[in-house]
N, C-alpha and C. Protein backbone atom coordinates (compact mmCIF):
# COMPACT_ATOMS: atom_id res chain seq x y z
N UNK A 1 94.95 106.61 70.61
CA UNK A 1 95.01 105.39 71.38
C UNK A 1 94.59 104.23 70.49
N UNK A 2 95.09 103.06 70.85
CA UNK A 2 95.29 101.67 69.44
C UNK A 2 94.59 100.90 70.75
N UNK A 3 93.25 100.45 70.25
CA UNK A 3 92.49 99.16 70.95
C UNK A 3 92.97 98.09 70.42
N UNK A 4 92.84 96.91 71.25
CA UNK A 4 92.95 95.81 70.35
C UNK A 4 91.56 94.57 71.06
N UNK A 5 90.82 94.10 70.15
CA UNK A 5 90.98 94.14 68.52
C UNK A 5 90.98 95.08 67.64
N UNK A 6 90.70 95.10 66.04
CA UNK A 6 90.55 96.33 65.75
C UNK A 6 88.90 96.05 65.97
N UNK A 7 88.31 96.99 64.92
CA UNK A 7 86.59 97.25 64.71
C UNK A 7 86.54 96.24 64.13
N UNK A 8 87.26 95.53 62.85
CA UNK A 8 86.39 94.62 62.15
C UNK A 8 86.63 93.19 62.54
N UNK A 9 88.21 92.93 63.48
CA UNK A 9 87.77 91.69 64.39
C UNK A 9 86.71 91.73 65.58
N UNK A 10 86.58 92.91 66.07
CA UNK A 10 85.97 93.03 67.01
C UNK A 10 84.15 92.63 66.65
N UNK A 11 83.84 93.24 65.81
CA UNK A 11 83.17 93.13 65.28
C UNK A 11 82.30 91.47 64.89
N UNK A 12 83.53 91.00 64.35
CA UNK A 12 83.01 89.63 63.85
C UNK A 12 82.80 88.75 65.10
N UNK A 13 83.10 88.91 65.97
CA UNK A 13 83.30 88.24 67.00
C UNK A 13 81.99 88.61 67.87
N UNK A 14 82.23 89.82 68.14
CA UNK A 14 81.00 89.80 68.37
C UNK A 14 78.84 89.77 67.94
N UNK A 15 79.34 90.08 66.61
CA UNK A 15 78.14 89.28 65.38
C UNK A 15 77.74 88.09 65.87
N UNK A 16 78.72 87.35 66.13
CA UNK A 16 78.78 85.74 66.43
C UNK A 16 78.74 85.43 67.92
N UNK A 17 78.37 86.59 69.02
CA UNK A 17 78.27 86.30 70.08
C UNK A 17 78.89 85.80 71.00
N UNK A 18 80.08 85.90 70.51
CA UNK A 18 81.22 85.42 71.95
C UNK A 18 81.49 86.38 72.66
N UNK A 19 81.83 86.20 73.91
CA UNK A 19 82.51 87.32 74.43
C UNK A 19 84.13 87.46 74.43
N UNK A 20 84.78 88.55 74.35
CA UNK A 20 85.99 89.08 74.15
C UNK A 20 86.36 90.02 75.03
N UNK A 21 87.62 90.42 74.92
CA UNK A 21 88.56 91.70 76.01
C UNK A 21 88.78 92.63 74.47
N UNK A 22 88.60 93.64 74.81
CA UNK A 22 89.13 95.03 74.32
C UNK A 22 90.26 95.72 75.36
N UNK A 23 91.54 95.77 74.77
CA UNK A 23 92.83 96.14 75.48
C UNK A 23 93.35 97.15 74.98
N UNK A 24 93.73 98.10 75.78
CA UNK A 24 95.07 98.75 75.33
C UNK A 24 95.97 98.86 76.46
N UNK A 25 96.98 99.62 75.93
CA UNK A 25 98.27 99.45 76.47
C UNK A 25 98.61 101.18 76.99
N UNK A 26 98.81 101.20 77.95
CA UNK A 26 98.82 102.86 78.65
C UNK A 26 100.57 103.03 79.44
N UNK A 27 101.21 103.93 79.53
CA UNK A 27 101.77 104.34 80.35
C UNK A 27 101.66 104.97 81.61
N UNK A 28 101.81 104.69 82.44
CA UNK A 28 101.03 104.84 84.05
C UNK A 28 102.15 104.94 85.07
N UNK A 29 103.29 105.02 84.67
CA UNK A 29 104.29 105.43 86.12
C UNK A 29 104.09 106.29 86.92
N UNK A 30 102.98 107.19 87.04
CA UNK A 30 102.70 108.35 87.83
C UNK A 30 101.77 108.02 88.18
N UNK A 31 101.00 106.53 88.27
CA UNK A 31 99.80 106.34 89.05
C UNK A 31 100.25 105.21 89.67
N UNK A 32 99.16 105.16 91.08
CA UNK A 32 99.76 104.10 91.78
C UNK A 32 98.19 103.29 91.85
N UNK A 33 98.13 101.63 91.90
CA UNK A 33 96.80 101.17 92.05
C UNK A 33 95.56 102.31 92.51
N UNK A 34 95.64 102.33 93.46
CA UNK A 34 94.65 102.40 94.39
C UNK A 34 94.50 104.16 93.54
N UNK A 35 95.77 105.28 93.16
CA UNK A 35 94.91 106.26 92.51
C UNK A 35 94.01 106.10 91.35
N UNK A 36 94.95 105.42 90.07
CA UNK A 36 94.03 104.40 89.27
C UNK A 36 92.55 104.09 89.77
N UNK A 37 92.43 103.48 90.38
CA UNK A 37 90.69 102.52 91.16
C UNK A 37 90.23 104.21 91.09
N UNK A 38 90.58 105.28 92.24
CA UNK A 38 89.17 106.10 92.10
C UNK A 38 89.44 107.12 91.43
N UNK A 39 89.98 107.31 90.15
CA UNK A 39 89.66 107.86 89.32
C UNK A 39 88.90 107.12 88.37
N UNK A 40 89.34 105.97 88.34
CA UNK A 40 88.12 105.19 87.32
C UNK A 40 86.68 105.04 88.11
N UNK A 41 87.33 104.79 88.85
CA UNK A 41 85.49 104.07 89.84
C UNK A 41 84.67 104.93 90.62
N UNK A 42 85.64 106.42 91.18
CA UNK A 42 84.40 107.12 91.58
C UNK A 42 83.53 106.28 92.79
N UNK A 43 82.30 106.78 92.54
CA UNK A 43 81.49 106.52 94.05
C UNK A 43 80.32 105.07 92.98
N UNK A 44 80.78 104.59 92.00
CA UNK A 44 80.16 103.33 91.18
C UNK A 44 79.81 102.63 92.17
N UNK A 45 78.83 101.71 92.35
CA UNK A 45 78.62 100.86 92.78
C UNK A 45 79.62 99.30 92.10
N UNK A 46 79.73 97.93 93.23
CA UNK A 46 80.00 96.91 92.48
C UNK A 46 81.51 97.10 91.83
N UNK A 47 82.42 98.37 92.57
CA UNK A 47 83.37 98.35 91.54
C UNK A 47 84.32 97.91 92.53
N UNK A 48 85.60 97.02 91.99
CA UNK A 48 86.95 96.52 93.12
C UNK A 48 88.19 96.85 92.59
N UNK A 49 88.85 96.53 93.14
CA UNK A 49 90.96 96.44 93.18
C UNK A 49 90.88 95.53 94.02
N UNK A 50 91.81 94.53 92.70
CA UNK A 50 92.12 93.52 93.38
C UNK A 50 93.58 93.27 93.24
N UNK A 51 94.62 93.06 94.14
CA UNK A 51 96.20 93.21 93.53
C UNK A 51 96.57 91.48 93.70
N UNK A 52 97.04 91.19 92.64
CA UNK A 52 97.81 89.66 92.81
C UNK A 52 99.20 89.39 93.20
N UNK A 53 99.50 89.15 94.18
CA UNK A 53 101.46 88.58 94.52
C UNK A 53 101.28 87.60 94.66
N UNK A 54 103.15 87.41 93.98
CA UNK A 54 103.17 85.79 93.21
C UNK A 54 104.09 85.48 94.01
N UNK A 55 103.91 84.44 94.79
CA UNK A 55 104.95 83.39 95.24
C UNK A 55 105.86 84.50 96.84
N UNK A 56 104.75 84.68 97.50
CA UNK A 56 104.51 85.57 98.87
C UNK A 56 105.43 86.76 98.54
N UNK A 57 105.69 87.53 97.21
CA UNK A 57 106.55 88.65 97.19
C UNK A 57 105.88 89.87 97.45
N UNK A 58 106.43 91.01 98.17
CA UNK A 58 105.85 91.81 98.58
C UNK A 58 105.15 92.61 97.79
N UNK A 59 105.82 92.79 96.53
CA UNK A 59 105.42 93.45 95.66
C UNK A 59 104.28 92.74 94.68
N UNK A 60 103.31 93.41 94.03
CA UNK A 60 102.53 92.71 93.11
C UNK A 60 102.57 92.71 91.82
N UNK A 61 101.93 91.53 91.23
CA UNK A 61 102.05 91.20 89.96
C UNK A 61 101.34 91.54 88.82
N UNK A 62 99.87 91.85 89.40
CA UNK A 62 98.69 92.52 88.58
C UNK A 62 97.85 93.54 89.16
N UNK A 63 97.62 94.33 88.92
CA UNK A 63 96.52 95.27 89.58
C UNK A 63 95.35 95.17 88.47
N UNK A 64 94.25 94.80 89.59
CA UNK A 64 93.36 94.46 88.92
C UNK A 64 91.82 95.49 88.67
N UNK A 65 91.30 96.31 88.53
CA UNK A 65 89.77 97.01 88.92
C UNK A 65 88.70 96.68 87.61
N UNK A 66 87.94 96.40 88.54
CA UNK A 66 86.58 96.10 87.99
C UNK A 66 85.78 97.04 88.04
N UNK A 67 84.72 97.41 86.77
CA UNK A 67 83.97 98.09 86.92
C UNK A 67 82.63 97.90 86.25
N UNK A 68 81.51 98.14 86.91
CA UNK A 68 80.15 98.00 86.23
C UNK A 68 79.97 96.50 85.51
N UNK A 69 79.66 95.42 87.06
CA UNK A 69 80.07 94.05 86.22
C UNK A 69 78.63 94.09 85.22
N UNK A 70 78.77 92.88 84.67
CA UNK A 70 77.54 92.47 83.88
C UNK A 70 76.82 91.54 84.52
N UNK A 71 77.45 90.65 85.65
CA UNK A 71 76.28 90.22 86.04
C UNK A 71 76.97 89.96 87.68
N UNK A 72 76.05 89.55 88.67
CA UNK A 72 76.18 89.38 90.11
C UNK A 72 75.91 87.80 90.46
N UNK A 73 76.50 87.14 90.73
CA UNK A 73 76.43 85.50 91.32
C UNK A 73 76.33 85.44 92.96
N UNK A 74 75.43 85.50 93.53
CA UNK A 74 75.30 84.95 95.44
C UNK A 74 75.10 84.06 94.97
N UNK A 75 75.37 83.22 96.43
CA UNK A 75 74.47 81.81 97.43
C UNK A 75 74.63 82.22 98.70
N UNK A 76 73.89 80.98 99.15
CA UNK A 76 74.07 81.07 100.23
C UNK A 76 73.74 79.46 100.99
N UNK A 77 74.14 78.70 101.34
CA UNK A 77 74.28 77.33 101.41
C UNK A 77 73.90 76.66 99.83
N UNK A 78 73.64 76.05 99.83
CA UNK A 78 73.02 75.38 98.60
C UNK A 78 71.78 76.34 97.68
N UNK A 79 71.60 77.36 97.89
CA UNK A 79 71.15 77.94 96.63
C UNK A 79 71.52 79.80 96.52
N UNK A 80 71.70 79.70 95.28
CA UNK A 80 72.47 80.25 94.29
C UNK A 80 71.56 81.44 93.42
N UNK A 81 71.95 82.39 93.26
CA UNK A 81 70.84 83.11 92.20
C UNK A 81 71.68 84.26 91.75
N UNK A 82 71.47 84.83 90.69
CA UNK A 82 71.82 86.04 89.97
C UNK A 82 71.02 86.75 89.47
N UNK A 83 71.70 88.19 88.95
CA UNK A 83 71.76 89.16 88.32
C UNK A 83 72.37 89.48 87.02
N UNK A 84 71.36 89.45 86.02
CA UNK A 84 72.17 89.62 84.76
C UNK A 84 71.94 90.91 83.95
N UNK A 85 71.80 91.49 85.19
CA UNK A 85 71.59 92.94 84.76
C UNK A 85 71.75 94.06 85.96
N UNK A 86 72.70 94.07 86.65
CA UNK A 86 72.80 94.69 87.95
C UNK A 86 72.88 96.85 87.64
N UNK A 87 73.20 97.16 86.85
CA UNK A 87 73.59 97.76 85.73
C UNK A 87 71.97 98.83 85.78
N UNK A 88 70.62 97.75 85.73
CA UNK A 88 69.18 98.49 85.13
C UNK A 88 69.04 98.57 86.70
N UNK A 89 69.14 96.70 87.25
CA UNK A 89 67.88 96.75 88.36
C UNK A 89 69.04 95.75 89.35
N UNK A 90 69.85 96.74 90.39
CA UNK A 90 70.24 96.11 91.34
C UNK A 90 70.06 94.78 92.33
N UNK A 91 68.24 94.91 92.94
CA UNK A 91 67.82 94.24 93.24
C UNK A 91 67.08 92.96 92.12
N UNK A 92 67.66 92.64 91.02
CA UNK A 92 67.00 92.03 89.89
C UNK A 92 67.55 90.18 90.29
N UNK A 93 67.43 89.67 91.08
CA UNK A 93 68.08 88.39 91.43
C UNK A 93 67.20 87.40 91.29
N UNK A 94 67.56 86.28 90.20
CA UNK A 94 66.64 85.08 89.73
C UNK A 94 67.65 83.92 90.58
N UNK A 95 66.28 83.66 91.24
CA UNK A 95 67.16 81.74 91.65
C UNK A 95 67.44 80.59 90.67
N UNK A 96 68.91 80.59 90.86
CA UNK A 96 69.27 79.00 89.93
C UNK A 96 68.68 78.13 90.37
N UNK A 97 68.05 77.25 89.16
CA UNK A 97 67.55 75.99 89.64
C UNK A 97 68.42 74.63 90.13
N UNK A 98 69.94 74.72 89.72
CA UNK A 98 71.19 73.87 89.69
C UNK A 98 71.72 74.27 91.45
N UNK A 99 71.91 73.44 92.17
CA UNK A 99 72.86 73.23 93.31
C UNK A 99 74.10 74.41 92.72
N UNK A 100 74.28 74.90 93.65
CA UNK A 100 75.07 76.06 93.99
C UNK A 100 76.68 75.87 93.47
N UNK A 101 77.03 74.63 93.43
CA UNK A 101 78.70 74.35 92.79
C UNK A 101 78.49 74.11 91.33
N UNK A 102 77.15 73.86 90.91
CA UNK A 102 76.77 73.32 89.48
C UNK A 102 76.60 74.48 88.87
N UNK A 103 76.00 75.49 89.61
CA UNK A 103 75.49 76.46 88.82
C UNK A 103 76.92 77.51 88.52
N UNK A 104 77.46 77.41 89.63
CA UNK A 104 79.17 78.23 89.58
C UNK A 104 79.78 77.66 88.38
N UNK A 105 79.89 76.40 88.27
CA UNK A 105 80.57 75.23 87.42
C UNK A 105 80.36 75.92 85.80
N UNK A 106 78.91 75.93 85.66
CA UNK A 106 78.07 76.26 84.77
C UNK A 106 78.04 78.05 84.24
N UNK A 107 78.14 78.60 85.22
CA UNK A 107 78.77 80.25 84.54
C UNK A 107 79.73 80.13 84.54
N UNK A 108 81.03 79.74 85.26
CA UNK A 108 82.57 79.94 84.70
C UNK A 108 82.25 79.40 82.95
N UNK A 109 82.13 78.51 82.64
CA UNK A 109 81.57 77.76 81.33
C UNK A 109 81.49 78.76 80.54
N UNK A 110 80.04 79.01 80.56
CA UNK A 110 79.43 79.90 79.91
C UNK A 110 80.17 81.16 79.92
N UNK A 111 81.40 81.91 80.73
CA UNK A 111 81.50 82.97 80.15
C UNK A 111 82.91 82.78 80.10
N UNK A 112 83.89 81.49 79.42
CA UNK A 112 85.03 81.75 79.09
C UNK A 112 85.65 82.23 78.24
N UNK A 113 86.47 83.05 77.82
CA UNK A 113 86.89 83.63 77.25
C UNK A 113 88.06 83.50 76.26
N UNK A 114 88.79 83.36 74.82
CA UNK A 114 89.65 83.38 75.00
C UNK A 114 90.41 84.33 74.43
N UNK A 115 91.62 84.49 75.39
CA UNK A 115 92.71 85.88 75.36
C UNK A 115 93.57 85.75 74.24
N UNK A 116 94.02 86.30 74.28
CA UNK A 116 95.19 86.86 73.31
C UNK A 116 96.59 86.76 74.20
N UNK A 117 97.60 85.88 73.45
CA UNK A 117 98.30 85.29 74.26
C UNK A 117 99.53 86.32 75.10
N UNK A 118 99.49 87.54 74.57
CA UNK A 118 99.94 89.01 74.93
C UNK A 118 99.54 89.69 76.43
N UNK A 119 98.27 89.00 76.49
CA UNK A 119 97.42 89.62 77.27
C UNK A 119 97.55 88.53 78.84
N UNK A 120 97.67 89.64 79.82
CA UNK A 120 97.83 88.45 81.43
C UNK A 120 96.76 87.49 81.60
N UNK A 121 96.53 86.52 82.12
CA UNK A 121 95.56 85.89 82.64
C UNK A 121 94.46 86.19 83.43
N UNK A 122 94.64 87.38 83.87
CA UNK A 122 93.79 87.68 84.97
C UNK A 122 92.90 89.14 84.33
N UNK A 123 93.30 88.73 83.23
CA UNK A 123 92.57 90.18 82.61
C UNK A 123 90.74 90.44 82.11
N UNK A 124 90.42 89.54 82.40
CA UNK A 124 89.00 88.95 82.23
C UNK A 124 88.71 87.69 83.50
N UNK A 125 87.67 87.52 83.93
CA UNK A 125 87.27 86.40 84.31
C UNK A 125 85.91 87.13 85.31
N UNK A 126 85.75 86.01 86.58
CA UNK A 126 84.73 86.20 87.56
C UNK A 126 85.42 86.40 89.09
N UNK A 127 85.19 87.55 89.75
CA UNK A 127 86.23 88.00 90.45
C UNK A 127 85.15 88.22 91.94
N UNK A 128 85.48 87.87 92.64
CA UNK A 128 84.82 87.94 94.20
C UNK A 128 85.53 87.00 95.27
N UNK A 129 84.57 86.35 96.31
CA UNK A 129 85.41 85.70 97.22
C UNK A 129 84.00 84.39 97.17
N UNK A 130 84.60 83.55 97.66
CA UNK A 130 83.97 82.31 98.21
C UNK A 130 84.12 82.32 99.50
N UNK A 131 83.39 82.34 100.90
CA UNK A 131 83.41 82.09 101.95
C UNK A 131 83.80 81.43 102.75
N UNK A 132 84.05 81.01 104.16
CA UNK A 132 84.51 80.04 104.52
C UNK A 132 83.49 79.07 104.76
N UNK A 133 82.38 79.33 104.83
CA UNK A 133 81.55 78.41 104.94
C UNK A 133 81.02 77.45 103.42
N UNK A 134 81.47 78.21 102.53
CA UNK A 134 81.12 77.11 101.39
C UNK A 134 82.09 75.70 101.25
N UNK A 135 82.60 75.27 102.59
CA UNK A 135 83.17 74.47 102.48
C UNK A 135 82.12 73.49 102.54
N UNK A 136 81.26 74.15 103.63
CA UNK A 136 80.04 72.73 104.15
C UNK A 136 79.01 72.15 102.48
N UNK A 137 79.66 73.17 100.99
CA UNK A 137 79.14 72.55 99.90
C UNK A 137 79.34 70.86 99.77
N UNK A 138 80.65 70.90 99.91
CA UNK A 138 81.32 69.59 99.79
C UNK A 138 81.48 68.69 101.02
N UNK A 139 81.58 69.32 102.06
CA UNK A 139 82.00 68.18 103.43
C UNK A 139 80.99 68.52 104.25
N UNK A 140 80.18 67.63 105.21
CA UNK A 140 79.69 67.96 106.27
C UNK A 140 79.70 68.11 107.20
N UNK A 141 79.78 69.46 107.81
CA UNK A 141 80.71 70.09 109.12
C UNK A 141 79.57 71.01 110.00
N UNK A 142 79.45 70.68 111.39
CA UNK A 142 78.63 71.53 112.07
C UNK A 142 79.15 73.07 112.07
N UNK A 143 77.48 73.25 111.76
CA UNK A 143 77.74 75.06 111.69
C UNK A 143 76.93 75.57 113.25
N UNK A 144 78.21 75.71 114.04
CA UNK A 144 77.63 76.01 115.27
C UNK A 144 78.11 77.87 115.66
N UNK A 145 78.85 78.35 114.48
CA UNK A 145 78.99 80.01 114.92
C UNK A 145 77.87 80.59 114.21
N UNK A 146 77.31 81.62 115.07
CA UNK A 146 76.77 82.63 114.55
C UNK A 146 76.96 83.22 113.32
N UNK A 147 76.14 83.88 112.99
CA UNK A 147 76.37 84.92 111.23
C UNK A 147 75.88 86.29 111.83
N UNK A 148 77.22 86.79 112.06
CA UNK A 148 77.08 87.99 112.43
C UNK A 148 76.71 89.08 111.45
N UNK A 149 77.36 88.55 110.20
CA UNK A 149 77.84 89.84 109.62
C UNK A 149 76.41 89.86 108.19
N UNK A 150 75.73 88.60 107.85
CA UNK A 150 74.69 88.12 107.11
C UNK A 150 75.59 88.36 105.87
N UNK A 151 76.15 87.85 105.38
CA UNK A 151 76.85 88.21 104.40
C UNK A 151 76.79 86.77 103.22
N UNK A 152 76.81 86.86 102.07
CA UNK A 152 76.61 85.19 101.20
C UNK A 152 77.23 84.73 101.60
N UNK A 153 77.50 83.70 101.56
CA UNK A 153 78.70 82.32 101.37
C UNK A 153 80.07 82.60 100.08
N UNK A 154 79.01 83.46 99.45
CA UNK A 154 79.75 83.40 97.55
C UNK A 154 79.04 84.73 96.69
N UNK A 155 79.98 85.61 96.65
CA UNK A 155 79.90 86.57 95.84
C UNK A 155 80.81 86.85 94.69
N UNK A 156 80.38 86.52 94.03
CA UNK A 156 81.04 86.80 92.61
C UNK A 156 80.43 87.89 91.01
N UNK A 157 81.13 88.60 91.04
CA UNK A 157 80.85 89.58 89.85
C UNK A 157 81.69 89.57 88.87
C-alpha cells in the first residue's frame, strides 16, 4: 500500500509542526458506507459517517468517517470549551476565554490545513453540527421552548 506523503515529506512537515492528511487510495466496490464505518469504528467512542449530496441528488458525493478525533469543541450559548485530548481524558474540558463564534473563528484558523490538490475537500476539517439555537449568537430571539434533550448548541470534533 503507497501513502501519500512519502516518510521524508511527511516527515518535514511535520518537524515543522503543521498539520497534514496522510492518504491512500483503496478499491472498495464491495463495501458500502455504512459497512466501511463499522468495520473501522467498532464500538469507538466519538466516531461518525457523514455522507455529502451535491445539488439535492440522491446519490452521494463523499462518504465521510471519522475516527478518534483529536480534539472536542462544545458551547452552549455564549461559552465555549474544549478537549484537546479526548483520546486520555474524555471528561478533560477547558473553558475558552473568547465568546463562542471567536473561539470557533479561532480553531477553524488554527487547524487549517493544506491539501493536495488530488485530494476532495472534505477530506480533513472540523465535522459536527451547530444547533438551531446558535442562531441567538448573532440575533436576538426569545428562547421560550424548553431543552428537552440538554444537548450543546455546537458540537464539533
Amino acid at each position: 500500500m503507497q501513502f501519500s506523503p512519502d516518510s521524508d515529506s511527511f516527515r518535514k512537515v511535520y518537524d515543522a509542526g503543521r498539520p497534514q492528511v496522510v492518504s491512500t487510495r483503496l478499491v472498495a466496490d464491495l463495501e458500502t458506507p455504512v459497512s466501511a464505518f463499522l468495520k473501522l469504528a467498532g464500538t469507538r467512542p466519538n466516531a461518525f459517517l457523514f455522507e455529502s449530496v451535491e445539488g439535492g441528488a440522491v446519490r452521494g458525493r463523499y462518504s465521510i468517517i471519522g475516527l478518534e478525533p483529536d480534539l472536542i469543541f462544545r458551547a452552549e450559548a455564549n461559552r465555549a470549551e474544549i478537549n484537546q485530548a479526548p483520546h486520555v481524558d474524555p471528561a478533560a474540558f477547558s473553558a475558552l476565554e473568547a465568546p463562542t463564534l471567536d473561539a470557533l473563528r479561532a480553531l477553524i484558523e488554527a487547524g487549517r490545513i493544506d491539501l493536495p490538490e488530488d485530494l476532495p475537500p472534505m477530506c480533513a476539517g472540523i465535522f459536527g453540527y451547530l444547533g438551531y439555537d446558535t442562531v441567538r449568537l448573532i440575533e436576538e430571539l426569545p428562547d421560550i421552548n424548553p431543552d428537552v434533550l440538554g444537548l450543546p448548541d455546537m458540537l464539533l470534533i
